[in-house]
Protein backbone atom coordinates (compact mmCIF):
# COMPACT_ATOMS: atom_id res chain seq x y z
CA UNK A 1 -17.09 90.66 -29.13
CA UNK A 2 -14.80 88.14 -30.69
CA UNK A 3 -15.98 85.08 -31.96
CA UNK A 4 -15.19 81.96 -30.18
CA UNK A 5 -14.74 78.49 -32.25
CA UNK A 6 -16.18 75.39 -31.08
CA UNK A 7 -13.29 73.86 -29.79
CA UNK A 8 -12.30 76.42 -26.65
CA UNK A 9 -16.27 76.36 -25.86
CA UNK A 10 -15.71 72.22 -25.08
CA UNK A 11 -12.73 72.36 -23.62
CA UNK A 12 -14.30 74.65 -21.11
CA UNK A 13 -17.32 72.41 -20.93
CA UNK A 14 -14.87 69.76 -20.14
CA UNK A 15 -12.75 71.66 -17.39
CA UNK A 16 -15.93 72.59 -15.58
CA UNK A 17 -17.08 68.78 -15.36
CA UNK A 18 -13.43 67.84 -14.03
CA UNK A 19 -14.07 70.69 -11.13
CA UNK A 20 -17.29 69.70 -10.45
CA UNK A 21 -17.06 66.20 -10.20
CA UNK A 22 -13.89 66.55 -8.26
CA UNK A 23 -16.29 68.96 -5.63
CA UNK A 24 -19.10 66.30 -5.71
CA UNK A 25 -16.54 63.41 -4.57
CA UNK A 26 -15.71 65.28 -1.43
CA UNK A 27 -19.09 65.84 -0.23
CA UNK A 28 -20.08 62.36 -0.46
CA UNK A 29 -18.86 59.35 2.17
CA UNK A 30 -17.03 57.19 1.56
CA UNK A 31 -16.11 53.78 3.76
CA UNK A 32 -13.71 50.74 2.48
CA UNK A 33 -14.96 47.70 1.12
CA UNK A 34 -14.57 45.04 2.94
CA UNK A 35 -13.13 42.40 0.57
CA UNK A 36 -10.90 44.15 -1.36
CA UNK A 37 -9.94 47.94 0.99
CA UNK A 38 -10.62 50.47 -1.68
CA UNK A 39 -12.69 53.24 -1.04
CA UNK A 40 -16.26 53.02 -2.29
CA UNK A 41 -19.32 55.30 -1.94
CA UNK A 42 -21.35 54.27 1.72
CA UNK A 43 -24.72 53.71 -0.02
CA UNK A 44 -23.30 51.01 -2.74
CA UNK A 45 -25.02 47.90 -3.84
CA UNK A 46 -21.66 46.71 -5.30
CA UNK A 47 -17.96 47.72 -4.81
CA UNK A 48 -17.15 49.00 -8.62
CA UNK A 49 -13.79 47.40 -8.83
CA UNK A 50 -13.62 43.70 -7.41
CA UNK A 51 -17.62 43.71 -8.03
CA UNK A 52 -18.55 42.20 -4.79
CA UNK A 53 -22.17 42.77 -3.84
CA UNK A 54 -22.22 44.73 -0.27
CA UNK A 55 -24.69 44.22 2.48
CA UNK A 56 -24.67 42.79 6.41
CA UNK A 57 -25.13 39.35 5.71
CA UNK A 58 -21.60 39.06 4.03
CA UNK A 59 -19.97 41.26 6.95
CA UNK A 60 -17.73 39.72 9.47
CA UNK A 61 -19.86 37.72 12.23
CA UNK A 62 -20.08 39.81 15.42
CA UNK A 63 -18.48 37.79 18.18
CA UNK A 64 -19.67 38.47 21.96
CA UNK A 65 -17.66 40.61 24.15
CA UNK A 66 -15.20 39.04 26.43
CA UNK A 67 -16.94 39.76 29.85
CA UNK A 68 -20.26 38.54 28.73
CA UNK A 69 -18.22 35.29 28.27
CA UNK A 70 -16.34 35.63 31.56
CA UNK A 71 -19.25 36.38 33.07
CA UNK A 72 -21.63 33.51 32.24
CA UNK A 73 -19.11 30.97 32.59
CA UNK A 74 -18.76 32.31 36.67
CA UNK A 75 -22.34 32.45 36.95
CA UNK A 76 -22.42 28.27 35.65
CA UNK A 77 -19.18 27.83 38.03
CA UNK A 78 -20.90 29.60 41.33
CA UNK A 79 -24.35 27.73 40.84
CA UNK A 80 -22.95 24.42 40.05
CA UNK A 81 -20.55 24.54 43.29
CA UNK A 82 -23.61 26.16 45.26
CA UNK A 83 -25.79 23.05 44.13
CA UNK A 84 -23.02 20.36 45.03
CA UNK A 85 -21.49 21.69 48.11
C-alpha cells in the first residue's frame, strides 16, 4: 500500500466539506429577506449580509381586503338611509 503524504489527505478533507456543504444548502429553506432580497435561511434571527434583525413586527403591515372595506362601508350607507328615510 503506498504511502500517502499529508497534503492529498487535506485536500480530500477539503473536497468532501465543499460536497457536503453544497448537499446541506439544498435541503434547507430558504425565503428572501425582506429589506435587502437575498436569499437567507427561513429560521434566521438576522439576514447575514445587510444585518437586519428578522421577525413580524418589522414585516409589511397587513392591510384589510378590499370587500371587507366595500362591504362595511354599504352596510353604514343602507342603515343610515334606512334610519333617515
Amino acid at each position: 500500500m503506498p504511502a500517502r503524504d499529508q497534503h492529498s489527505i487535506d485536500d480530500d478533507w477539503l473536497d468532501t466539506d465543499a460536497e457536503s456543504q453544497a448537499e446541506d444548502s439544498e435541503d434547507e429553506p430558504t425565503v428572501p429577506c425582506r429589506y435587502c432580497r437575498r436569499e437567507i435561511l427561513e429560521d434566521c434571527d438576522r439576514c447575514p449580509y445587510c444585518e437586519q434583525y428578522i421577525s413580524s413586527e418589522d414585516g409589511p403591515p397587513i392591510s384589510k381586503p378590499r370587500w371587507i372595506i366595500a362591504g362595511t362601508l354599504l352596510c353604514l350607507f343602507l342603515a343610515y338611509w334606512w334610519i333617515f328615510n
